[in-house]
Structure formats: structure tokens, C-alpha cells
N, C-alpha and C. Protein backbone atom coordinates (compact mmCIF):
# COMPACT_ATOMS: atom_id res chain seq x y z
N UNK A 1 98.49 105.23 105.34
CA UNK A 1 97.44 106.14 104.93
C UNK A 1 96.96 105.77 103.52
N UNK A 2 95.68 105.97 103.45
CA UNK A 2 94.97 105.77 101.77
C UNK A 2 94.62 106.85 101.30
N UNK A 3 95.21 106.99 100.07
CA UNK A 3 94.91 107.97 99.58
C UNK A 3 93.15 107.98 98.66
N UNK A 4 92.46 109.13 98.99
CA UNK A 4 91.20 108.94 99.13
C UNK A 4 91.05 110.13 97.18
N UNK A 5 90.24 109.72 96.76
CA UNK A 5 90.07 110.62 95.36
C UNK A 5 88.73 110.71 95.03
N UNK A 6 88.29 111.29 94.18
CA UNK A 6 87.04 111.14 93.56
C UNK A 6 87.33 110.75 92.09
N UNK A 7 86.16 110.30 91.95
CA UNK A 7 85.74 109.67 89.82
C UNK A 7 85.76 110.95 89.63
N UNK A 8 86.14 111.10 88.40
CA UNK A 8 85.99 112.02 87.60
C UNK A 8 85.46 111.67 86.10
N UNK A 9 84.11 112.04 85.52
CA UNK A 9 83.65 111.30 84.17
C UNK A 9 84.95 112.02 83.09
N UNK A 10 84.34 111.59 81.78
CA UNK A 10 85.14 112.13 80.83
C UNK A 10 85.33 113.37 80.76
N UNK A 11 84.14 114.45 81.40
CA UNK A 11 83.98 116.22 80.82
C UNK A 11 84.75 116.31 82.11
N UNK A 12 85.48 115.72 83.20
CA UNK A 12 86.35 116.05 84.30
C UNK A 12 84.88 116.30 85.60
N UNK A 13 84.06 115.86 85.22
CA UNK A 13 82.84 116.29 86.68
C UNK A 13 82.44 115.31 87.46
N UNK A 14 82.60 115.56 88.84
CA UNK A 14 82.73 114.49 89.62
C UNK A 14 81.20 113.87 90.25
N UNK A 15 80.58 113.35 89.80
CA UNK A 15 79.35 112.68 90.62
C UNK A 15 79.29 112.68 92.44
N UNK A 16 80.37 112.28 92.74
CA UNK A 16 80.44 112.60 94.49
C UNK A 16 80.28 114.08 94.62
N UNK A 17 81.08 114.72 94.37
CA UNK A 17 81.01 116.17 94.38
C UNK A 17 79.93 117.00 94.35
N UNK A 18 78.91 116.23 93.11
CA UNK A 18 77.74 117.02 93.01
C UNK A 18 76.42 116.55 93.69
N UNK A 19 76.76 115.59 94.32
CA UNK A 19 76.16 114.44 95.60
C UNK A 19 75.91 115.87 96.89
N UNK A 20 77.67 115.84 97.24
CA UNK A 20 78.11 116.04 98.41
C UNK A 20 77.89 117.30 98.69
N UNK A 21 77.76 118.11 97.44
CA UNK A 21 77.84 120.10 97.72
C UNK A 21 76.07 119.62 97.73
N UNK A 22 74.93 118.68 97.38
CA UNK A 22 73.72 118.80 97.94
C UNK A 22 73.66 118.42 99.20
N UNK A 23 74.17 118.07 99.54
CA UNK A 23 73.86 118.06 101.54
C UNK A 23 73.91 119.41 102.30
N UNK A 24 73.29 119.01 103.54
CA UNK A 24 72.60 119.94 104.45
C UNK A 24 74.40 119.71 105.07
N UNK A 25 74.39 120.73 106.00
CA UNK A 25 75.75 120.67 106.49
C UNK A 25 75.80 119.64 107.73
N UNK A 26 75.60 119.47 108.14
CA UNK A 26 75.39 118.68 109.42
C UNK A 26 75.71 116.96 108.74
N UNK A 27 74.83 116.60 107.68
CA UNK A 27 74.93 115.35 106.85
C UNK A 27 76.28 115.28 106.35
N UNK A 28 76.75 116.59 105.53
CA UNK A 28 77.97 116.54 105.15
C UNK A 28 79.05 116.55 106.13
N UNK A 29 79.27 116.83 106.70
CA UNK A 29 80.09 116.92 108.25
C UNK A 29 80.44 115.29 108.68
N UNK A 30 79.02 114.28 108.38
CA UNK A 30 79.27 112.97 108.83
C UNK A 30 79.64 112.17 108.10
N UNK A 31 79.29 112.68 106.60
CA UNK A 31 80.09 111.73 104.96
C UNK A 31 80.96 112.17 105.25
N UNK A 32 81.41 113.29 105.83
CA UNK A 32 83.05 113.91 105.75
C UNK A 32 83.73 112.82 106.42
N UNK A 33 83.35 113.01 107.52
CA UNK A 33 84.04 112.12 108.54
C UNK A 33 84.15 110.37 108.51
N UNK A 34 83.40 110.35 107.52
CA UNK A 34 83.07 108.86 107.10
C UNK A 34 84.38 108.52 105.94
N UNK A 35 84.23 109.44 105.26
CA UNK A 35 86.05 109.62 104.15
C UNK A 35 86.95 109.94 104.92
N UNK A 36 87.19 110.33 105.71
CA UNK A 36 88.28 110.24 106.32
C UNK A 36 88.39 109.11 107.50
N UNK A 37 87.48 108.48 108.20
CA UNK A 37 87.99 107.27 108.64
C UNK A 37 88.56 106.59 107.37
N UNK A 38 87.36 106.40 106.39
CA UNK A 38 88.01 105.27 105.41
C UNK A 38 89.39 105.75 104.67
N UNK A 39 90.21 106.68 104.55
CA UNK A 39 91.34 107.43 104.21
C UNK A 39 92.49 107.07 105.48
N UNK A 40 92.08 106.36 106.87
CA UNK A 40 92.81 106.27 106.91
C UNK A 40 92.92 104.83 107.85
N UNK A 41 92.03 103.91 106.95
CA UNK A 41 92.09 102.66 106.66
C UNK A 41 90.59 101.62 107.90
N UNK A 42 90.28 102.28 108.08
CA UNK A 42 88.58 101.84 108.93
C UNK A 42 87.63 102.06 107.93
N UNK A 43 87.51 100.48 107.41
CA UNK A 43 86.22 100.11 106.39
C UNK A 43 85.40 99.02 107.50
N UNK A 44 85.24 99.72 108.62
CA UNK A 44 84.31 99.06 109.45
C UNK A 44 82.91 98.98 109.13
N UNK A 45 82.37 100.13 108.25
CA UNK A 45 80.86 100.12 108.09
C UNK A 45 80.90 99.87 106.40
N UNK A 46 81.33 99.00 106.07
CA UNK A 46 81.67 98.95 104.71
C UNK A 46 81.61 97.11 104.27
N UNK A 47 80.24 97.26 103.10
CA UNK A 47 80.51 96.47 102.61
C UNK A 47 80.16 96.10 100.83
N UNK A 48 80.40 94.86 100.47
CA UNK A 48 80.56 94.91 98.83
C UNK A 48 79.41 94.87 98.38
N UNK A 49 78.45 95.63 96.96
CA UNK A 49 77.51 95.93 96.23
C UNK A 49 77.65 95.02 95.12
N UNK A 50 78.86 94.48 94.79
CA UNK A 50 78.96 93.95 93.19
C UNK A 50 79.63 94.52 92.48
N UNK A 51 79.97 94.16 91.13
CA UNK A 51 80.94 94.96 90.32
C UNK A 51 81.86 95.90 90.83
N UNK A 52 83.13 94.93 91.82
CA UNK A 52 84.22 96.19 92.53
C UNK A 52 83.73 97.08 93.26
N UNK A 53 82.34 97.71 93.80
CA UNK A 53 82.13 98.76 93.95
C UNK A 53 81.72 98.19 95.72
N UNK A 54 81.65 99.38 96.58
CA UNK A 54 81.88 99.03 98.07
C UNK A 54 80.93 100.07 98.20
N UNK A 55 80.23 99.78 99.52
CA UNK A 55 79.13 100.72 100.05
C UNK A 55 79.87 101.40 101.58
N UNK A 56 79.75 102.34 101.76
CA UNK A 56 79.95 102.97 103.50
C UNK A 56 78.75 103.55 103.79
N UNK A 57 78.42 102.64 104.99
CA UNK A 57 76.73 102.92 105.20
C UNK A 57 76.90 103.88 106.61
N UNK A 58 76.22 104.78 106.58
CA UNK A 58 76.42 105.86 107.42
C UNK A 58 75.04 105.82 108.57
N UNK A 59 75.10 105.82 109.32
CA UNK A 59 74.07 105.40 110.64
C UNK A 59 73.69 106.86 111.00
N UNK A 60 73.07 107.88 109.88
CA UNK A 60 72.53 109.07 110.28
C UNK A 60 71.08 109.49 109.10
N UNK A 61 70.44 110.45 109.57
CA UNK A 61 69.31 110.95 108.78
C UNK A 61 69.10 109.42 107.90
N UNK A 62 68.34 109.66 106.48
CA UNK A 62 67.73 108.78 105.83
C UNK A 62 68.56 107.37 105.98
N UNK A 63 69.57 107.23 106.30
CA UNK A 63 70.75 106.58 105.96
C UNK A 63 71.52 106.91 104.96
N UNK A 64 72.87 107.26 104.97
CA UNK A 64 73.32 108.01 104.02
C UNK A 64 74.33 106.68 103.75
N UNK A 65 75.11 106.44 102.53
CA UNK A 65 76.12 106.03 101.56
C UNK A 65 76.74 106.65 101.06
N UNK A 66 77.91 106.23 100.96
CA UNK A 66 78.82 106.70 99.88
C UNK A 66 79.49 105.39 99.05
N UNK A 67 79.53 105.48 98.20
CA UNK A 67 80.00 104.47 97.15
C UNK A 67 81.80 104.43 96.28
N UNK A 68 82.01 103.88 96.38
CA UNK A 68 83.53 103.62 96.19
C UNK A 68 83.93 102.59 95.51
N UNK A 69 85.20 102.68 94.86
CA UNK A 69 85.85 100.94 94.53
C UNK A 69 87.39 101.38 95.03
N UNK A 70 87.76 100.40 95.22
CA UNK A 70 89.46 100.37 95.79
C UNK A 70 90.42 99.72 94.39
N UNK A 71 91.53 100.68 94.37
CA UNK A 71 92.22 100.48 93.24
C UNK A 71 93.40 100.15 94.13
N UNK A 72 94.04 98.99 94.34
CA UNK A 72 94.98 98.74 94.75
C UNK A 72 94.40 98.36 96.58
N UNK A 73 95.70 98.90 97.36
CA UNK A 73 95.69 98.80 98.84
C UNK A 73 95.55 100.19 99.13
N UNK A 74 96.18 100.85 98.39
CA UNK A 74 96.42 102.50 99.09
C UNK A 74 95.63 103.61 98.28
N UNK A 75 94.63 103.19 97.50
CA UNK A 75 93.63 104.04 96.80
C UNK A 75 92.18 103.82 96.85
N UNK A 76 91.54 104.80 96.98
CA UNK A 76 89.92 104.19 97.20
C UNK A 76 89.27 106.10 96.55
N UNK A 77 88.57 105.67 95.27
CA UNK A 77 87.99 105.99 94.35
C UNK A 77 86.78 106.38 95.15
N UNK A 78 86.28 107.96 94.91
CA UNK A 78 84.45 107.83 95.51
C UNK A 78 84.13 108.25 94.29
N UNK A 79 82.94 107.51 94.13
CA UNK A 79 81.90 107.33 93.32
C UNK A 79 80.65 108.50 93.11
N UNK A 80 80.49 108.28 94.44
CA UNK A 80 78.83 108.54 94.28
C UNK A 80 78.67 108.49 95.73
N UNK A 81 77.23 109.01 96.29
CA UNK A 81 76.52 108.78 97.35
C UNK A 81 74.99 108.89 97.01
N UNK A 82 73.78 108.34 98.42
CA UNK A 82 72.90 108.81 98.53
C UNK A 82 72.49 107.96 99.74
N UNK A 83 70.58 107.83 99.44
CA UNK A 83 70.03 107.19 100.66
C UNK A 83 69.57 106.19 100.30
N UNK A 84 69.15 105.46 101.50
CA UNK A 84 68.50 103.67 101.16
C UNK A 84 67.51 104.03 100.64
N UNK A 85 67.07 105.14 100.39
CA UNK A 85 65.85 104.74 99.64
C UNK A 85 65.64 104.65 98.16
N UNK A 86 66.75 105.55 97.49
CA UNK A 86 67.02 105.14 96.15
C UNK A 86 68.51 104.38 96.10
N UNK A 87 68.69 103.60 96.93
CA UNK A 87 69.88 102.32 96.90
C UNK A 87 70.20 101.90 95.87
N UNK A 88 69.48 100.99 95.34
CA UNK A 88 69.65 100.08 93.99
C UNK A 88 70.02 101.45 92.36
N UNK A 89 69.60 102.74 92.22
CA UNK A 89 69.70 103.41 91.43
C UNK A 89 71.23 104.30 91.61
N UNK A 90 71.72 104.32 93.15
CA UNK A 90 72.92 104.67 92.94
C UNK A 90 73.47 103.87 93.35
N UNK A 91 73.37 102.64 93.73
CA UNK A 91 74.74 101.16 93.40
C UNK A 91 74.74 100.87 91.95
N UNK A 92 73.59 101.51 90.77
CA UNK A 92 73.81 101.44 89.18
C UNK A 92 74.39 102.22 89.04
N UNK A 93 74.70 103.23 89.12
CA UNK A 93 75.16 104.53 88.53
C UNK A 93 76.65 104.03 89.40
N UNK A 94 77.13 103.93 90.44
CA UNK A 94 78.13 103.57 90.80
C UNK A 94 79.30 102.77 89.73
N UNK A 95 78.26 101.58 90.02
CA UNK A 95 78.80 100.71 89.00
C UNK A 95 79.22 100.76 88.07
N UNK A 96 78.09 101.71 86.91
CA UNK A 96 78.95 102.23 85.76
C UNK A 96 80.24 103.28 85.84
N UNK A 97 80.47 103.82 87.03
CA UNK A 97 81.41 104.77 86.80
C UNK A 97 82.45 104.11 86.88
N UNK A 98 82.45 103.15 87.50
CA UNK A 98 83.47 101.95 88.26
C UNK A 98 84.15 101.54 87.25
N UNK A 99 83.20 101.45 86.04
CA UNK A 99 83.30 100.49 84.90
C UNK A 99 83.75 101.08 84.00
N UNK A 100 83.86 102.54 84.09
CA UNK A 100 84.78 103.64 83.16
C UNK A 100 85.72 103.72 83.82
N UNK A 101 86.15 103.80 85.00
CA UNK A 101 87.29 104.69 85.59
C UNK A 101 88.19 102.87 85.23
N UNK A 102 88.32 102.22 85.27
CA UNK A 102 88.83 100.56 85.03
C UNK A 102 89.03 100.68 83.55
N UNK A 103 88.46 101.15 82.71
CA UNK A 103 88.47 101.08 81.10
C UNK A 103 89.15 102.23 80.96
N UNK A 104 89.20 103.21 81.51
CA UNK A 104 89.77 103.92 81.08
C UNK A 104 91.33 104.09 81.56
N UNK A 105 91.79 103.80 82.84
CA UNK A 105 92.98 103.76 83.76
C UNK A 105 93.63 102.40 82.54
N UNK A 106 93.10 101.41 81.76
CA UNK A 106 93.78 100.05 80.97
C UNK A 106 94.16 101.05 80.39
N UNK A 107 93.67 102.25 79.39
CA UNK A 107 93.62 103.07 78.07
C UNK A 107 95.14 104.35 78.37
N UNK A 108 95.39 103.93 79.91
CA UNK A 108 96.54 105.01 80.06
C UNK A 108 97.94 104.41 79.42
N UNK A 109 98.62 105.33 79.20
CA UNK A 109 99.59 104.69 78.48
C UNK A 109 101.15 103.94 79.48
């Protein structure tokens, strides 16, 4: 089993979170189910963006994503989500979180 988490920025607020409580329920129901295949190890619809960060492309409404990086074998970090149509603006924003949660996990003691 993988244990599945969210980013959390510095003020402790999670970008997925505030993604995920905007979905319609029906959308959320299928990101749900999309974290929990990948939680428990089916990265079948999953592939790499750049800078560590991984896409799960969801085959519903606009096309939905969720964004991730894998820390190890048994951890996988969510990021972020949205739709192909602003793609490239949340594989940036991904990225940077990617790029804190790595700088900051060196900074642990």
C-alpha cells in the first residue's frame, strides 16, 4: 500500500484541498477514486510533467488531473489538480510546490 498525502505550503494550506472542496460532486467522486487507485499502487493513467512532478489524467468532464510527485516507493505527495485547459499553469504551480516540499523535507532535521 502507498501511502497517499497532500502538500502542505508553509501557512499549513493545502492547494489539492482547495482544488478538490471546488468540485461538483460527481467530479470529486472520480479524483477520489483516481487517489485511491493510485494509493494503492495503479499509476496506469499516469504520466511525467517534468521537475519530479507526475500527472493522473482522468477520462471525465473537461478532463480532470491531479498532480503529484513520489517521495520514495511508498509515498506519493498531491499537489494540485485541474483541467487541460489551464494544463501548463497548474503543471507550474505544481512544480513549484514540488520544489518546496524537496527544500524543505532537506531542512528537516
Amino acid at each position: 500500500m502507498i501511502e497517499v498525502r497532500e502538500y502542505l505550503d508553509q501557512k499549513g494550506a493545502s492547494p489539492y484541498e482547495k482544488w478538490f472542496d471546488s468540485l461538483s460532486a460527481r467530479a470529486a467522486a472520480k479524483v477520489a477514486v483516481a487517489v485511491t487507485r493510485m494509493g494503492q499502487g495503479n499509476f496506469s493513467t499516469i504520466k511525467g510533467v517534468g521537475g519530479g512532478v507526475l500527472e493522473c489524467r482522468i477520462d471525465f468532464g473537461p478532463g480532470w488531473r491531479v498532480y503529484f510527485g513520489k517521495d520514495g516507493d511508498r509515498l506519493v505527495i498531491l499537489l494540485g489538480g485541474g483541467t487541460k485547459k489551464r494544463q501548463q499553469r497548474d503543471i507550474d504551480a505544481a512544480r513549484t510546490y514540488w520544489q518546496d516540499y524537496r527544500r524543505r523535507k532537506k531542512q528537516e532535521p
